[in-house]
C-alpha atoms as a PDB file:
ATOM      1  CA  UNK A   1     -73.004 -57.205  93.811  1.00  0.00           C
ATOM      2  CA  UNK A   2     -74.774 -54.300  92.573  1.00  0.00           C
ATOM      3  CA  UNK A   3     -71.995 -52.094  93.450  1.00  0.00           C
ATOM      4  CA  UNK A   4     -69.650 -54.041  91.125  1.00  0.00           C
ATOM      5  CA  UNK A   5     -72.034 -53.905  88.514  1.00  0.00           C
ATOM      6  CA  UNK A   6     -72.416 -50.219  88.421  1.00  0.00           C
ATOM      7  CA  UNK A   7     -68.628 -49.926  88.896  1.00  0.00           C
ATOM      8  CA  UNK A   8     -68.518 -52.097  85.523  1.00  0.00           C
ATOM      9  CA  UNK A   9     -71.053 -50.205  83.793  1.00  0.00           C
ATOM     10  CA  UNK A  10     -69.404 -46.325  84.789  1.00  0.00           C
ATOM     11  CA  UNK A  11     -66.022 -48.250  83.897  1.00  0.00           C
ATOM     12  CA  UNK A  12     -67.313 -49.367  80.621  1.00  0.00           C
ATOM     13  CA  UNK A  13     -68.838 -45.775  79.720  1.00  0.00           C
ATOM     14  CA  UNK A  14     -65.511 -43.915  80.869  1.00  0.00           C
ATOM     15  CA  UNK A  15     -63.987 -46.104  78.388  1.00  0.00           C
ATOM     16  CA  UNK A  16     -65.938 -45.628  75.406  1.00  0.00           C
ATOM     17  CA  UNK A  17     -66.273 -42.197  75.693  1.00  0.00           C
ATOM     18  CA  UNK A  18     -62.527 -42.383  75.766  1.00  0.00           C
ATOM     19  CA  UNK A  19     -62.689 -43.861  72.551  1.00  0.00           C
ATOM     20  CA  UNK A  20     -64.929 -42.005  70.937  1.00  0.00           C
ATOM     21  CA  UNK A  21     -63.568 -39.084  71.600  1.00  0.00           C
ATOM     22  CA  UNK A  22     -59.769 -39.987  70.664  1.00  0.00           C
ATOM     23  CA  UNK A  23     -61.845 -41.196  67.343  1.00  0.00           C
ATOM     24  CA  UNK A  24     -60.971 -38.387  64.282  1.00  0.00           C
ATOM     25  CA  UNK A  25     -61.739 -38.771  60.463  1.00  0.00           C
ATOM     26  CA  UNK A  26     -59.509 -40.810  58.507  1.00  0.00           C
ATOM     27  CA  UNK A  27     -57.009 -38.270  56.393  1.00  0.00           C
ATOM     28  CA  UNK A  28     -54.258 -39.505  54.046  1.00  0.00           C
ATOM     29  CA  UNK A  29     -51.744 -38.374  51.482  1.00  0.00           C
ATOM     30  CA  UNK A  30     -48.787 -39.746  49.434  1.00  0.00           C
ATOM     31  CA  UNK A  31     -48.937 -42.640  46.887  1.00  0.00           C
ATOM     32  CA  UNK A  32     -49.379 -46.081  46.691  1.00  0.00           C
ATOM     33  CA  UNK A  33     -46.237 -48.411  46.012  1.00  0.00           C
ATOM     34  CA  UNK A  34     -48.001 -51.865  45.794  1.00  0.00           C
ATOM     35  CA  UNK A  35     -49.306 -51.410  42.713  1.00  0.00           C
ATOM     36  CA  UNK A  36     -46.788 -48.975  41.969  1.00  0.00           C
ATOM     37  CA  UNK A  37     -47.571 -45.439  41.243  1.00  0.00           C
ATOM     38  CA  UNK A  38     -46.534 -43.210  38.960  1.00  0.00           C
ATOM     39  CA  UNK A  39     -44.714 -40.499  41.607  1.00  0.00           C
ATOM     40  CA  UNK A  40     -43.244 -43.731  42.748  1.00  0.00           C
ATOM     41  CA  UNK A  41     -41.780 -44.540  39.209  1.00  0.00           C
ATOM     42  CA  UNK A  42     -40.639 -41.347  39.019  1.00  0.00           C
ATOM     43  CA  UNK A  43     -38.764 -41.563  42.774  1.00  0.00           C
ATOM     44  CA  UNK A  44     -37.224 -44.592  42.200  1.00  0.00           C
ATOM     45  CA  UNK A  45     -35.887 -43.654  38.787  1.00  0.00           C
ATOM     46  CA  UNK A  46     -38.010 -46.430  36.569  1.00  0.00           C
ATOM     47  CA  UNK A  47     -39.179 -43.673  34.774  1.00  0.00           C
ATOM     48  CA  UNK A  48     -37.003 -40.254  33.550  1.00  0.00           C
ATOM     49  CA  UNK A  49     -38.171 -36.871  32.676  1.00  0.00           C
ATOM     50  CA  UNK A  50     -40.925 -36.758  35.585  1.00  0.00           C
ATOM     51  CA  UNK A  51     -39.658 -33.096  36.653  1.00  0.00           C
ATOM     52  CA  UNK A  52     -40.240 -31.879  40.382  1.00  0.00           C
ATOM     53  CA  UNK A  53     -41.873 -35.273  41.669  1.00  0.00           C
ATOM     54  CA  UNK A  54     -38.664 -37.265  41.236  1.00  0.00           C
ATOM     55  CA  UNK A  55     -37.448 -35.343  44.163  1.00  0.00           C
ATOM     56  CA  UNK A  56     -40.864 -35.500  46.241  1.00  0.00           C
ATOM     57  CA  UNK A  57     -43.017 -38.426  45.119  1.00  0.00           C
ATOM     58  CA  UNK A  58     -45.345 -37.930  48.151  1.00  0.00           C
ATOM     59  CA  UNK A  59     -46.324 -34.052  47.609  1.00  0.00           C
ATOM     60  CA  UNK A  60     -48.747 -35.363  45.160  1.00  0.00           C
ATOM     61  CA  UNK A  61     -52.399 -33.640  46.556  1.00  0.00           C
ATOM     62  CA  UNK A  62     -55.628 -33.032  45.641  1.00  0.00           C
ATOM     63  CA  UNK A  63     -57.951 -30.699  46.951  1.00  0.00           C
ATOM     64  CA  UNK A  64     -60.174 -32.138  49.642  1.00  0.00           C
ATOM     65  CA  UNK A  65     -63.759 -33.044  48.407  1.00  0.00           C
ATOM     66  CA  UNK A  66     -62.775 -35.462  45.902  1.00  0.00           C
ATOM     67  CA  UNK A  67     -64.424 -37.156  43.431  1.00  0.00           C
ATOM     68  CA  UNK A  68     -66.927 -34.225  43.952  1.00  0.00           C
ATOM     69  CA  UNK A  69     -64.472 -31.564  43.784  1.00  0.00           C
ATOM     70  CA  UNK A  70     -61.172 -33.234  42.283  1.00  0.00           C
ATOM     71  CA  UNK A  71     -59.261 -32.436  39.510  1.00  0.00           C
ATOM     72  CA  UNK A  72     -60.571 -32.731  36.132  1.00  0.00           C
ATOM     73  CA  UNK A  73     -59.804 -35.555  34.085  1.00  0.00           C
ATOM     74  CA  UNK A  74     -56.652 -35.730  32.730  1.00  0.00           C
ATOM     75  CA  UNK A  75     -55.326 -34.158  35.471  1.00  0.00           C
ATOM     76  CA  UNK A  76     -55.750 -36.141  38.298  1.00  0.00           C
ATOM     77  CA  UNK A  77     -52.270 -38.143  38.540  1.00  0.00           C
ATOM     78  CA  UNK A  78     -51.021 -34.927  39.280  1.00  0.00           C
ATOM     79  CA  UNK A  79     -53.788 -33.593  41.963  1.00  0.00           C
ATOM     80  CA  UNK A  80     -54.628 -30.597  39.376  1.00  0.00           C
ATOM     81  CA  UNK A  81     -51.071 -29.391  40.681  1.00  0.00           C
ATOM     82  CA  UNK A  82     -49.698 -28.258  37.844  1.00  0.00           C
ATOM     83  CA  UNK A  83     -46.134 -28.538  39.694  1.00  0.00           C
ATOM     84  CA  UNK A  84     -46.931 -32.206  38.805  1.00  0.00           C
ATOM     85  CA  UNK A  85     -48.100 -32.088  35.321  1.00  0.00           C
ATOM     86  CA  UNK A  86     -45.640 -33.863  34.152  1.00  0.00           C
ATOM     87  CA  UNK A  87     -47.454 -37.396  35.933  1.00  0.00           C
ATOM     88  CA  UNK A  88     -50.600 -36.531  33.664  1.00  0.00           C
ATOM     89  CA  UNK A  89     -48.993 -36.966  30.707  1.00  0.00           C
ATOM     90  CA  UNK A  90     -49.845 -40.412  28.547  1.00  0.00           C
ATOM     91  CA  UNK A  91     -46.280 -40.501  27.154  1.00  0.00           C
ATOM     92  CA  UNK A  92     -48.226 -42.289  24.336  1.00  0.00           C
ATOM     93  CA  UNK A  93     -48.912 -45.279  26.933  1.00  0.00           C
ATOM     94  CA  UNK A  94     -45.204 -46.062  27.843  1.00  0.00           C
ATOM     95  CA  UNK A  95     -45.924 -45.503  31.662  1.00  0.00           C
ATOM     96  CA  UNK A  96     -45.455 -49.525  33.152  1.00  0.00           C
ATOM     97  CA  UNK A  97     -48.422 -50.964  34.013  1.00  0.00           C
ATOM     98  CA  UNK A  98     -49.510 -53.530  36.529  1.00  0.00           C
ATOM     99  CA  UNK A  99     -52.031 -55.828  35.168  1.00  0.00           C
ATOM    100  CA  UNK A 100     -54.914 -55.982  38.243  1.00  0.00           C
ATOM    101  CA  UNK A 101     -57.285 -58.472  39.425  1.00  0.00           C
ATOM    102  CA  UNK A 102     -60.696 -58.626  41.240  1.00  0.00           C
ATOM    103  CA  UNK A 103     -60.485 -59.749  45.039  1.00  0.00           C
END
């Protein structure tokens, strides 16, 4: 009996040490497409005159540290990557908009 039990235990231990060390940081990049972004708008054609991004809707990044060390405001639809400027521009409030609710 006790032999099973410490076979369950080192089993047990093997195991979560196994998952704690497969366990990283969470990283991500792209967009989002439900609500619908504005690189996506400009990939799927809903919106014209978006420059480079029409062509590469996910290259859209900022620099790691964010909010601490984003972009400033007014430039963060594009990352602060001015290859992207063209997504932090108002257009006067004629980008589409998804109307959002809590929950």
């Amino acid at each position: 009996m006790q032999r099973k039990l410490t076979s369950l235990l080192v089993g047990l231990g093997l195991l979560g040490g196994t998952f704690l060390a497969t366990a990283g940081t969470a990283q991500g990049h792209g967009y989002t497409d439900s609500p619908v972004s504005r690189q996506q708008l400009c990939g799927n054609g809903t919106v014209r005159g978006c420059g480079q991004i029409q062509w590469e809707p996910p290259s859209v990044e900022g620099p790691k540290g964010f909010p601490t060390r984003g972009p400033a405001d007014g430039r963060i639809c594009a990352g602060g990557n001015g290859r992207f400027s063209e997504l932090d521009d108002p257009r006067g409030g004629a980008w589409p908009a998804t109307a959002l609710a809590a929950g």
